[in-house]
C-alpha atoms as a PDB file:
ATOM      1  CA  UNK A   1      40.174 -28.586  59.990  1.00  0.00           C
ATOM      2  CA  UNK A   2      41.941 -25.136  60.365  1.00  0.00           C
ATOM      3  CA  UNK A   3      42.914 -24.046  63.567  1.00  0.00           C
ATOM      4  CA  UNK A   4      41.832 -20.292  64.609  1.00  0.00           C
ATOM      5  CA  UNK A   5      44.283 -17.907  65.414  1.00  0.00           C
ATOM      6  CA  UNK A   6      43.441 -18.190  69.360  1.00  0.00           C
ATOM      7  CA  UNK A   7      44.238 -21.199  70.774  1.00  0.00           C
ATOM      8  CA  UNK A   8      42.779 -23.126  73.495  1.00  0.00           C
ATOM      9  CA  UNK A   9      45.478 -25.715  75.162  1.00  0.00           C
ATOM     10  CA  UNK A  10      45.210 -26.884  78.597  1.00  0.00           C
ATOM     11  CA  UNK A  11      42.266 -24.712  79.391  1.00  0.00           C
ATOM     12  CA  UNK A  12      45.076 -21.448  79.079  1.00  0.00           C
ATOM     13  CA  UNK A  13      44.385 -19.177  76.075  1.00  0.00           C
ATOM     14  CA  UNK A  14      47.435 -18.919  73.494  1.00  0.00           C
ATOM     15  CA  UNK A  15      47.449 -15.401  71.353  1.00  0.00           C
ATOM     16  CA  UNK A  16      48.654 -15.467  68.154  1.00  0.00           C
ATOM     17  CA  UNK A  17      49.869 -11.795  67.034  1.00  0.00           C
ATOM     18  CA  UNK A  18      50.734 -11.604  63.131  1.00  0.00           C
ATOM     19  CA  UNK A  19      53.340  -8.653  62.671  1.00  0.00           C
ATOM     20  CA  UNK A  20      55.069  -8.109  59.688  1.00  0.00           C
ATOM     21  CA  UNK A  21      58.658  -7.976  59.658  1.00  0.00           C
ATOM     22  CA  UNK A  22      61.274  -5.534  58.399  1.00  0.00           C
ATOM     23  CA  UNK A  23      63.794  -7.160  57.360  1.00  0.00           C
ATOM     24  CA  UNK A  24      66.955  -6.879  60.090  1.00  0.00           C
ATOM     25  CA  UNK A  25      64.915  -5.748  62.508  1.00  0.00           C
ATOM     26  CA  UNK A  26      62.927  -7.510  65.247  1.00  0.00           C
ATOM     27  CA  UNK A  27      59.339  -6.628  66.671  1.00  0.00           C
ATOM     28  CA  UNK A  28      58.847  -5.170  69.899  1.00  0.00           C
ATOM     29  CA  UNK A  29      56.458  -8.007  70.442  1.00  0.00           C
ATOM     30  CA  UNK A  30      58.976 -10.660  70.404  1.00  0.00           C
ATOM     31  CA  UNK A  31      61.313  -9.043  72.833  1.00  0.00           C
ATOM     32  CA  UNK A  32      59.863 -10.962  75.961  1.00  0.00           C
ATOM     33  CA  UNK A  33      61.496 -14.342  77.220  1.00  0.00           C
ATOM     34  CA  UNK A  34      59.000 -16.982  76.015  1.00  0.00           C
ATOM     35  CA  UNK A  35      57.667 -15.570  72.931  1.00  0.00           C
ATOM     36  CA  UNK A  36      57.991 -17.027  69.677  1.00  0.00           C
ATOM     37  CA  UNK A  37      58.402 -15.455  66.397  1.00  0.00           C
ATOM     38  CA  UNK A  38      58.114 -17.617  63.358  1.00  0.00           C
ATOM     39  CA  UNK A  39      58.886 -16.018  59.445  1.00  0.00           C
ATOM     40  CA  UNK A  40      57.146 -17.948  57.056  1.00  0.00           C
ATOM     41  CA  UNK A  41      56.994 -16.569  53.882  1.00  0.00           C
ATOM     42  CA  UNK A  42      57.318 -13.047  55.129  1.00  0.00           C
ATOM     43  CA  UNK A  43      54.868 -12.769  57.746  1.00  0.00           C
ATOM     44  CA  UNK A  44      56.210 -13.395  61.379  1.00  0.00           C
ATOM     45  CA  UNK A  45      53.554 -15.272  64.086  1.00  0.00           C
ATOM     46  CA  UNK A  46      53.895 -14.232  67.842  1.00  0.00           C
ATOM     47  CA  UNK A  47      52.991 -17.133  70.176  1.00  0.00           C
ATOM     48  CA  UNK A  48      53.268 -17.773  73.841  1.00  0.00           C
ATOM     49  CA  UNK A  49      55.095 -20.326  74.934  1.00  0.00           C
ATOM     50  CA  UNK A  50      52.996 -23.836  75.313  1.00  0.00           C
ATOM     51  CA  UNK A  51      51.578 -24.500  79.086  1.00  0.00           C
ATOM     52  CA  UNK A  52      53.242 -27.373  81.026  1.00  0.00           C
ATOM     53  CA  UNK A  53      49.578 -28.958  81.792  1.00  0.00           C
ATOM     54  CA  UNK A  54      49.187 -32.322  80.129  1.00  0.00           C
ATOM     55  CA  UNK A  55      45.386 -31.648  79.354  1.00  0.00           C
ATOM     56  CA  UNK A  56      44.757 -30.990  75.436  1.00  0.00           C
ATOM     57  CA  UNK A  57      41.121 -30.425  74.556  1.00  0.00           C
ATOM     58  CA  UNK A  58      39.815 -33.433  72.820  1.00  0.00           C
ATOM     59  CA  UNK A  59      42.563 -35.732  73.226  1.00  0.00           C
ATOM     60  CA  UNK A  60      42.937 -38.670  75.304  1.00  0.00           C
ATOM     61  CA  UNK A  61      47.178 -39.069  77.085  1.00  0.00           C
ATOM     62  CA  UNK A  62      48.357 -42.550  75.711  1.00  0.00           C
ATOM     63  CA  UNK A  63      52.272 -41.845  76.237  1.00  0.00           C
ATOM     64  CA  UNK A  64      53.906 -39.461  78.381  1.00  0.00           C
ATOM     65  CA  UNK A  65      57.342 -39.553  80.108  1.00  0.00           C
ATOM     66  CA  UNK A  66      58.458 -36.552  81.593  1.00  0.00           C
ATOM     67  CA  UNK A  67      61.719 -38.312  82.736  1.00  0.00           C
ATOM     68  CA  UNK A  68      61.971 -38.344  86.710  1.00  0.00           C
ATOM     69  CA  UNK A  69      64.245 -40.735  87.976  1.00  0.00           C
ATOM     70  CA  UNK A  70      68.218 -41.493  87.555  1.00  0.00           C
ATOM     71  CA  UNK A  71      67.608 -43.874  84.198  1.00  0.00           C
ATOM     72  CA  UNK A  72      65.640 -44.395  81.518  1.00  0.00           C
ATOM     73  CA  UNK A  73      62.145 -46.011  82.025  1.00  0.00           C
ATOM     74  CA  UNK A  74      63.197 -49.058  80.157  1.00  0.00           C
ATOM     75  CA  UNK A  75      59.222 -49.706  79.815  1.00  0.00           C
ATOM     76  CA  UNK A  76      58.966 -46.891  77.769  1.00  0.00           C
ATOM     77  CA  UNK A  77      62.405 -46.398  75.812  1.00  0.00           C
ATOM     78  CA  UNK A  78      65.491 -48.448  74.763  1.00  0.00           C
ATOM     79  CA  UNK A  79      69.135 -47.087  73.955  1.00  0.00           C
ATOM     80  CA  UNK A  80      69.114 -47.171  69.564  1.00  0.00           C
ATOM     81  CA  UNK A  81      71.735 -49.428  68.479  1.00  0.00           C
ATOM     82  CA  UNK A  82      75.526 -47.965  68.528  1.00  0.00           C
ATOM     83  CA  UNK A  83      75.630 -48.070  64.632  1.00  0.00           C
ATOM     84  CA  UNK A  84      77.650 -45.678  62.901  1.00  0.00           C
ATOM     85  CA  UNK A  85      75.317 -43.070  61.555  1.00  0.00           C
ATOM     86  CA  UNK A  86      76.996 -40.856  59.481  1.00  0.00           C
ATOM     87  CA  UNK A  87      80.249 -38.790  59.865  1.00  0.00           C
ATOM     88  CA  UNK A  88      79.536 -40.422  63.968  1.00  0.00           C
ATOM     89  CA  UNK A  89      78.188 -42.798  65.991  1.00  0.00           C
ATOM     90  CA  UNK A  90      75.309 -43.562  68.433  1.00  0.00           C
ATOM     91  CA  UNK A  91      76.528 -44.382  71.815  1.00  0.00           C
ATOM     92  CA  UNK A  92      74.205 -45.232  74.790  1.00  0.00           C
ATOM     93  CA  UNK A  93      76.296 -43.108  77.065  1.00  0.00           C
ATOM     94  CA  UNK A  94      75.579 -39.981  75.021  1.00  0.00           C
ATOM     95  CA  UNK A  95      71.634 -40.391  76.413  1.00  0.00           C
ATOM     96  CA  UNK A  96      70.868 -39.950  79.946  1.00  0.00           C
ATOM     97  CA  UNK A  97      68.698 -38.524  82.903  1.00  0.00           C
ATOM     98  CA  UNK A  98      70.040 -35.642  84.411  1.00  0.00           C
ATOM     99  CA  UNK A  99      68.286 -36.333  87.853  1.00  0.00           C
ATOM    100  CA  UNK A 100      66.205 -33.384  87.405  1.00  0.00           C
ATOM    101  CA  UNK A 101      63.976 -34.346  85.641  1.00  0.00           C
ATOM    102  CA  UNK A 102      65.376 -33.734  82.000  1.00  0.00           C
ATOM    103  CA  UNK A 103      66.599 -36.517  79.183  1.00  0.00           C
ATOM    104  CA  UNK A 104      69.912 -35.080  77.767  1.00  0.00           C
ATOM    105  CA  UNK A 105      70.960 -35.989  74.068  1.00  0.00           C
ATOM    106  CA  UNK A 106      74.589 -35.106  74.265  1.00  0.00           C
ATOM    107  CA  UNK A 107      76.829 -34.925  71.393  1.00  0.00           C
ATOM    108  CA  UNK A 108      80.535 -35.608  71.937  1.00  0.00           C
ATOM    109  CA  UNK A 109      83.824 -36.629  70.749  1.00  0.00           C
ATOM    110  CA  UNK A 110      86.685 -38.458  71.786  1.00  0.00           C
ATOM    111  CA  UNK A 111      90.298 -39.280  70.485  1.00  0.00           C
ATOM    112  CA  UNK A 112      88.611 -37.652  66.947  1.00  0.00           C
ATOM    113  CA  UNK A 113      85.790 -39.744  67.061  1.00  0.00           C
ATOM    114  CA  UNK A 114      81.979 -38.166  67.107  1.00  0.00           C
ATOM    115  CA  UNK A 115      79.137 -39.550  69.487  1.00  0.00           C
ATOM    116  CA  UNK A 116      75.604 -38.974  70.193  1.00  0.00           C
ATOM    117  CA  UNK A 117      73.152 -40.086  71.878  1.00  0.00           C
ATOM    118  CA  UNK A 118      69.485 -41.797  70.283  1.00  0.00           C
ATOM    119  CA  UNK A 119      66.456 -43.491  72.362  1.00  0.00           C
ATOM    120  CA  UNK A 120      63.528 -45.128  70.690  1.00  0.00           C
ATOM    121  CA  UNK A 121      60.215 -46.863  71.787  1.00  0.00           C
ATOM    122  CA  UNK A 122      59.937 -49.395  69.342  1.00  0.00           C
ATOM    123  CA  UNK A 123      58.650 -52.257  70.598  1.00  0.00           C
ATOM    124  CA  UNK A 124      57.265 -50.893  73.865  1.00  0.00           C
ATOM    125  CA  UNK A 125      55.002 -47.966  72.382  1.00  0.00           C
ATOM    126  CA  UNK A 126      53.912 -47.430  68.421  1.00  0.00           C
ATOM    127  CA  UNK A 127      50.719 -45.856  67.419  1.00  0.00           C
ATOM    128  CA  UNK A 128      48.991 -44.510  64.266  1.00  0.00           C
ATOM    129  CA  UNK A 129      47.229 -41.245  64.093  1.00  0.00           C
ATOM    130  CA  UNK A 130      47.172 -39.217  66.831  1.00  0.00           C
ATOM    131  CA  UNK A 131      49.144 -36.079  68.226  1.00  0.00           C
ATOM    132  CA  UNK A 132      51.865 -36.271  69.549  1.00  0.00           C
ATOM    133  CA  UNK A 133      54.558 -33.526  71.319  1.00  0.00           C
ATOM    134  CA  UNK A 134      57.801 -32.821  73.003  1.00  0.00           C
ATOM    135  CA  UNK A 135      59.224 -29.673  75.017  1.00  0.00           C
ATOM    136  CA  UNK A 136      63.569 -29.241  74.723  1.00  0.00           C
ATOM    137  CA  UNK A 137      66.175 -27.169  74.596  1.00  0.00           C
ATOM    138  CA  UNK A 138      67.965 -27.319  71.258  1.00  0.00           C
ATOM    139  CA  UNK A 139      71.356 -26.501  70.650  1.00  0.00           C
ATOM    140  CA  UNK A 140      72.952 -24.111  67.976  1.00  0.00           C
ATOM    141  CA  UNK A 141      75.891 -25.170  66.300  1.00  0.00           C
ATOM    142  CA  UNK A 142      77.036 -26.918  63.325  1.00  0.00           C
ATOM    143  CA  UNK A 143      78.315 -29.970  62.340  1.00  0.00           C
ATOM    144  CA  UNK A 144      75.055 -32.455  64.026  1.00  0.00           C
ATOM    145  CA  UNK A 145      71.655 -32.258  64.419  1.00  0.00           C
ATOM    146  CA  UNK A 146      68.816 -33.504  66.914  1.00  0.00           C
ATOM    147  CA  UNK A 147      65.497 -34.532  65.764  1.00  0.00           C
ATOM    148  CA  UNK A 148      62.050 -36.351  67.159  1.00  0.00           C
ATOM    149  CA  UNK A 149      60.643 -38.295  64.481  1.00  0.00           C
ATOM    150  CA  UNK A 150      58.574 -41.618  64.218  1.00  0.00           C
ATOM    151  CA  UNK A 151      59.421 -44.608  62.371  1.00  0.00           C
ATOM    152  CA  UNK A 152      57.617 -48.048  61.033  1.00  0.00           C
ATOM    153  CA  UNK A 153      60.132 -51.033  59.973  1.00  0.00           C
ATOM    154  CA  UNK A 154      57.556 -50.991  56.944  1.00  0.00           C
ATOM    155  CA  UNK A 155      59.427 -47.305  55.779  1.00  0.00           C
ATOM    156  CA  UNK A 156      61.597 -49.569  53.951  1.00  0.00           C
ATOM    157  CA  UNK A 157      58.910 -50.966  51.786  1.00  0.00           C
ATOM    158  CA  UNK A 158      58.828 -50.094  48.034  1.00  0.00           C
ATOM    159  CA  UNK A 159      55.553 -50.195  45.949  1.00  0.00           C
ATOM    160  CA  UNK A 160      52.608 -48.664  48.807  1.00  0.00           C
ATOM    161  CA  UNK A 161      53.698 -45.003  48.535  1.00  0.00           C
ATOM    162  CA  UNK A 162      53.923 -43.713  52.274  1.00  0.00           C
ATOM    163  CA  UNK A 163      50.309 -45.565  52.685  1.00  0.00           C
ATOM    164  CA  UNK A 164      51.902 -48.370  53.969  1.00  0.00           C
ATOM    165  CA  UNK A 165      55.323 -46.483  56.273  1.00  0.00           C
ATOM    166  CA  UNK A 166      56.522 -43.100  56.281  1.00  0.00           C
ATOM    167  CA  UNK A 167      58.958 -41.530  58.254  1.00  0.00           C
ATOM    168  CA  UNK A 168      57.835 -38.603  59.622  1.00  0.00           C
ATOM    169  CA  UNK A 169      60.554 -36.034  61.245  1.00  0.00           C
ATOM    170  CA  UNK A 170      58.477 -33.814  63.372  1.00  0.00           C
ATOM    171  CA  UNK A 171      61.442 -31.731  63.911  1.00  0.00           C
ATOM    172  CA  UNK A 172      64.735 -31.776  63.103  1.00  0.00           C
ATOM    173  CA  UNK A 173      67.549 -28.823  62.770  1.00  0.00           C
ATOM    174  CA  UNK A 174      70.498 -29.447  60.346  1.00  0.00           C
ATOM    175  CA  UNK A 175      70.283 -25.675  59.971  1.00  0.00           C
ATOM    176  CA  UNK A 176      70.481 -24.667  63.390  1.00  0.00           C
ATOM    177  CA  UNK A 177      73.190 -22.053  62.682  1.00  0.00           C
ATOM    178  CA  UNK A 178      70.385 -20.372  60.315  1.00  0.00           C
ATOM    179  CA  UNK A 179      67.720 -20.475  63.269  1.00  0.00           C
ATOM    180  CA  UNK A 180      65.735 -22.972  60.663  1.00  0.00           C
ATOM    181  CA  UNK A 181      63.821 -25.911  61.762  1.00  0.00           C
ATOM    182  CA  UNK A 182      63.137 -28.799  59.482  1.00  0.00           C
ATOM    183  CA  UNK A 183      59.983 -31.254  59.090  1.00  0.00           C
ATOM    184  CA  UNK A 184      60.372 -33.484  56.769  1.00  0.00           C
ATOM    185  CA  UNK A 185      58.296 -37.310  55.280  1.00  0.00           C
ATOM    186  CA  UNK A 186      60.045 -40.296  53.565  1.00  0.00           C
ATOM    187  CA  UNK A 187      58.892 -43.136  52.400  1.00  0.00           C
ATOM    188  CA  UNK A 188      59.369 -45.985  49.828  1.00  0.00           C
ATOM    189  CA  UNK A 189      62.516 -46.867  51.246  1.00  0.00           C
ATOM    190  CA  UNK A 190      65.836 -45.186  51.517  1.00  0.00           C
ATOM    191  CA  UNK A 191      67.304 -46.488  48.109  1.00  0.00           C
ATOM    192  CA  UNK A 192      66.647 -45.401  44.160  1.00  0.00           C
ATOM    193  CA  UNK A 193      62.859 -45.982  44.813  1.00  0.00           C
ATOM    194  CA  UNK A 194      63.146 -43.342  48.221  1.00  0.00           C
ATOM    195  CA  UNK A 195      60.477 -40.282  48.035  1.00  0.00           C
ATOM    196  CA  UNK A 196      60.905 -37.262  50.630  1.00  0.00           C
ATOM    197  CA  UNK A 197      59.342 -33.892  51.008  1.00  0.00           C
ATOM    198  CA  UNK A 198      59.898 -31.338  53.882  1.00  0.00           C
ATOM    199  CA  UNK A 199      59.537 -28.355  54.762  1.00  0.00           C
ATOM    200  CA  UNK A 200      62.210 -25.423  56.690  1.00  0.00           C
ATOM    201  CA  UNK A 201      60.754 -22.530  58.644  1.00  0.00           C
ATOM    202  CA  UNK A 202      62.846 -19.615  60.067  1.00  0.00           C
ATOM    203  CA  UNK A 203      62.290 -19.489  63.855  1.00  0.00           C
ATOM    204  CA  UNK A 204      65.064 -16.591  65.548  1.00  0.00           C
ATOM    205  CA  UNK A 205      63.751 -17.856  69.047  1.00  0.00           C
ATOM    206  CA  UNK A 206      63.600 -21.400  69.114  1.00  0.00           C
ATOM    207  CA  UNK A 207      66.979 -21.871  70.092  1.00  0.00           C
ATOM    208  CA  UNK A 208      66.382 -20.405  72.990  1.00  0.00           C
ATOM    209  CA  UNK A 209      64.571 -21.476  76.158  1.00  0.00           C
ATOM    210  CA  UNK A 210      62.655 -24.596  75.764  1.00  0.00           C
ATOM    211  CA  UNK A 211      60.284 -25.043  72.772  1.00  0.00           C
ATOM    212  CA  UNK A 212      57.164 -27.338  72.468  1.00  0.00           C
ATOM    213  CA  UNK A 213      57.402 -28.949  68.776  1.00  0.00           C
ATOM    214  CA  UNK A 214      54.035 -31.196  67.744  1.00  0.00           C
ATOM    215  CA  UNK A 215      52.397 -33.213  64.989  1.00  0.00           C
ATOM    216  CA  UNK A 216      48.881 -34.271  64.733  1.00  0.00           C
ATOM    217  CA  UNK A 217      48.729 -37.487  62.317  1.00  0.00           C
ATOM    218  CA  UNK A 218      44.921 -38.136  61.110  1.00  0.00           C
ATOM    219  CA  UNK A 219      43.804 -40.157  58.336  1.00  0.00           C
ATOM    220  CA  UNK A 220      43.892 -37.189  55.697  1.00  0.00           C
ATOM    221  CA  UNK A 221      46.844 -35.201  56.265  1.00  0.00           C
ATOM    222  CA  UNK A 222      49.640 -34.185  58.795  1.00  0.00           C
ATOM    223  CA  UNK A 223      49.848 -30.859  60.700  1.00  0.00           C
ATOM    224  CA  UNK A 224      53.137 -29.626  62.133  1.00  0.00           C
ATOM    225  CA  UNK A 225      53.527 -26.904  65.056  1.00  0.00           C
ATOM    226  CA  UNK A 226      56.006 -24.999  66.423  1.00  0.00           C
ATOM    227  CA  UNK A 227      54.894 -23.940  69.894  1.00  0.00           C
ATOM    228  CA  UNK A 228      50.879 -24.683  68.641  1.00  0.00           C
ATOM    229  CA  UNK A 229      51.177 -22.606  66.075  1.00  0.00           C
ATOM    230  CA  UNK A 230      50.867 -24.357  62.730  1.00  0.00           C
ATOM    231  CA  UNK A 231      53.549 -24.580  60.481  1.00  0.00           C
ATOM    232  CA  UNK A 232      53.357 -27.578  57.868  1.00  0.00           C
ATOM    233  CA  UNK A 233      50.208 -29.294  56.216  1.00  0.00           C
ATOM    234  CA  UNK A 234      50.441 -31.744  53.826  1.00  0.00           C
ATOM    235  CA  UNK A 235      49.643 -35.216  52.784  1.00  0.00           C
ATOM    236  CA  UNK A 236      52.542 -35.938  50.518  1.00  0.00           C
ATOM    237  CA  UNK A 237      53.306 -39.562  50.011  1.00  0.00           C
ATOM    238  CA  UNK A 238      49.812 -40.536  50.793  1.00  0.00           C
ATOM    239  CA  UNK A 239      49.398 -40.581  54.538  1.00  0.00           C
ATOM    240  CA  UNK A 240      50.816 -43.774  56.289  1.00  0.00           C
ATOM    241  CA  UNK A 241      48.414 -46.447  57.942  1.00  0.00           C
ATOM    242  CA  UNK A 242      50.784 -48.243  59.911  1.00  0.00           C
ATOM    243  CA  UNK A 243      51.831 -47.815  63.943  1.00  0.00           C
ATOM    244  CA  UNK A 244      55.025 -45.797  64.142  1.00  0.00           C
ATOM    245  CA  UNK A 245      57.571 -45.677  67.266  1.00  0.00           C
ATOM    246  CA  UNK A 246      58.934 -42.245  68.375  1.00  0.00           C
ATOM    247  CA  UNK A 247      62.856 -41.856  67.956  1.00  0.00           C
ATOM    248  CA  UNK A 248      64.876 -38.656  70.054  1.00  0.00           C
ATOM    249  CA  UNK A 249      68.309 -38.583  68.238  1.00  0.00           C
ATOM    250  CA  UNK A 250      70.964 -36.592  67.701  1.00  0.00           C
ATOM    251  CA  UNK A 251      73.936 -37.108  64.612  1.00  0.00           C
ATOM    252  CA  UNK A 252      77.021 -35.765  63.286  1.00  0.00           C
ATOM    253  CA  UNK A 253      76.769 -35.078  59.609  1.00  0.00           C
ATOM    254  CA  UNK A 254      78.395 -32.751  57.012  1.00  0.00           C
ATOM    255  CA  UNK A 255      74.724 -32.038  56.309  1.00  0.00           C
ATOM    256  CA  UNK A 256      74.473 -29.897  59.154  1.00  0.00           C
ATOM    257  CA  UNK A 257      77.879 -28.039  58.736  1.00  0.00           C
ATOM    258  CA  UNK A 258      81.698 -28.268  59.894  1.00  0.00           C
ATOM    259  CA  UNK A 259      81.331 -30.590  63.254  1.00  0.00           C
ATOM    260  CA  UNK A 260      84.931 -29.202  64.508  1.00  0.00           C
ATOM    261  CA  UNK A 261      83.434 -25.578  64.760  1.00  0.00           C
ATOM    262  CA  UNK A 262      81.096 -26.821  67.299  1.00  0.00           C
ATOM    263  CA  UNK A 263      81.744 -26.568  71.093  1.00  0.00           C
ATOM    264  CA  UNK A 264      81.573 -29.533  72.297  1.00  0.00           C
ATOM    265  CA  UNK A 265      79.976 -31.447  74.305  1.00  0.00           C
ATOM    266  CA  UNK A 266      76.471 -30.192  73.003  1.00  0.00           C
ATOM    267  CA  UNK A 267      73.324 -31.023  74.279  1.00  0.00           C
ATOM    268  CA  UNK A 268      69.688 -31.196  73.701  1.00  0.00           C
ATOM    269  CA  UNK A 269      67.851 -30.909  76.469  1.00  0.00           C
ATOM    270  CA  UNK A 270      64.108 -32.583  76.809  1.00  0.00           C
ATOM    271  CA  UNK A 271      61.537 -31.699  79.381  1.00  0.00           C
ATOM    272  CA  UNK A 272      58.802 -34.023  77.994  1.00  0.00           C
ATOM    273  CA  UNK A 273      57.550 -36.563  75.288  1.00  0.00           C
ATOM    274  CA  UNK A 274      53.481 -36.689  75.087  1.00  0.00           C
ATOM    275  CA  UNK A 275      51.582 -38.705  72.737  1.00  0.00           C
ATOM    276  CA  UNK A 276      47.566 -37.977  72.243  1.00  0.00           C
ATOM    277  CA  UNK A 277      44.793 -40.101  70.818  1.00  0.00           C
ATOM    278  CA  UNK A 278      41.558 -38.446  69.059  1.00  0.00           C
ATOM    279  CA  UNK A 279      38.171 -39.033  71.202  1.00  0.00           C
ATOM    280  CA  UNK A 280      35.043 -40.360  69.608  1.00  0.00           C
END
């Protein structure tokens, strides 16, 4: 299933402009606040940005949390446990409500120490297949990263391919300073037997303003998008079977680049998570 390049989401009509790029210089079309260039292989795709309604044509809500309220809706989400990750650590007080309606996942330091902040929903909601979504404000420095991904326990298993548990990182942005975002699968573990693909796009304006980032998960394949535009398909791995819990994290990582040229604290800023079954 290919999507056209109009998009229907929320009953509001997306328009997808392909302009080529010169190299250096930008479009007039992506001058405006709220439009999204994309370079993939040399093209660039215009988009507006994705509505706030919750409606998606064909879909059926199972999750959302647009985070009102002074905590975390401990139905929903739970703090990820303060392990060291990395060249940091995850710390519960490093992801919080804002009061207005926003989750922030700060990253911080103290005394020479890195922290960031990680929520996840296992336990409380997992789900295979589907599509599922989330709206923030990324930061742009080196040295961390923040990603939404979905995980099984079963990732760790050796022998099913990613049939049986695959990580799937719907976006993450170790190459922020590049204006890159990352998806990426794993699967059969994390140890001699661990299998990954992924796949970096160059996105100049998705680092800034708030971006919607999205995944639909069917039996055959996985489809990324960057503000409903597609940007990944693949099936590597074999696609997984299994329920997955979402994860909103942030770490510090020579991966990403020299953490002490960052300005810290950093944060990512989220708006919304959504999750979407299929209907019959």
């Amino acid at each position: 299933m290919k999507r056209k390049n109009s998009l229907t989401h929320g009953g509001v009509w997306l328009r997808l402009i392909t302009c080529l790029v010169i190299i250096g210089i930008l479009p007039a079309c992506s001058s405006e606040k709220n439009v999204q260039p994309i370079h993939d292989g040399g093209e660039e795709l215009i988009v507006v940005d994705a509505p706030k309604s919750s409606e998606r044509e064909g879909w059926t809500l199972t999750f959302e949390d647009t985070f009102t309220g002074e905590k975390l809706d401990d139905k929903k989400w739970g703090h990820a446990p303060e392990w060291k990750r990395h060249n940091g650590q995850w710390s519960d007080k490093d992801a919080y409500l804002d009061g207005d309606g926003q989750l922030i996942i700060q990253i911080s330091e103290k005394e020479g120490n890195y922290y960031s902040g990680a929520i996840r929903s296992i336990g409380l909601f997992e789900q295979a297949y589907g599509y599922y979504e989330i709206r923030a404000q990324l930061p742009i420095e080196e040295g961390y990263w923040t990603a939404f991904w979905l995980m099984s326990d079963s990732v760790h298993q050796v022998g099913g391919e990613g049939k049986d548990g695959t990580e799937i990182d719907i976006f993450e942005t170790p190459f922020a300073r590049y204006n890159k975002i990352d998806h990426a699968l794993h699967w059969d573990g994390y140890e001699k037997d661990h299998r990954s693909v992924g796949k970096s796009t160059i996105i100049p304006e998705a680092y800034k303003g708030f971006t919607t980032f999205g995944l639909e998960w069917n039996e055959d394949e996985y489809i990324f998008y960057v503000d409903d535009v597609e940007t990944w398909r693949t099936s590597a791995g074999g696609v997984s079977q299994v329920p997955a819990y979402l994860k909103i994290t942030a770490e510090v990582g020579d991966w990403a680049g020299d953490i002490r040229s960052a300005k810290l604290p950093a944060q990512m800023v989220v708006d919304y998570v959504r999750v979407y079954e299929k209907k019959d």
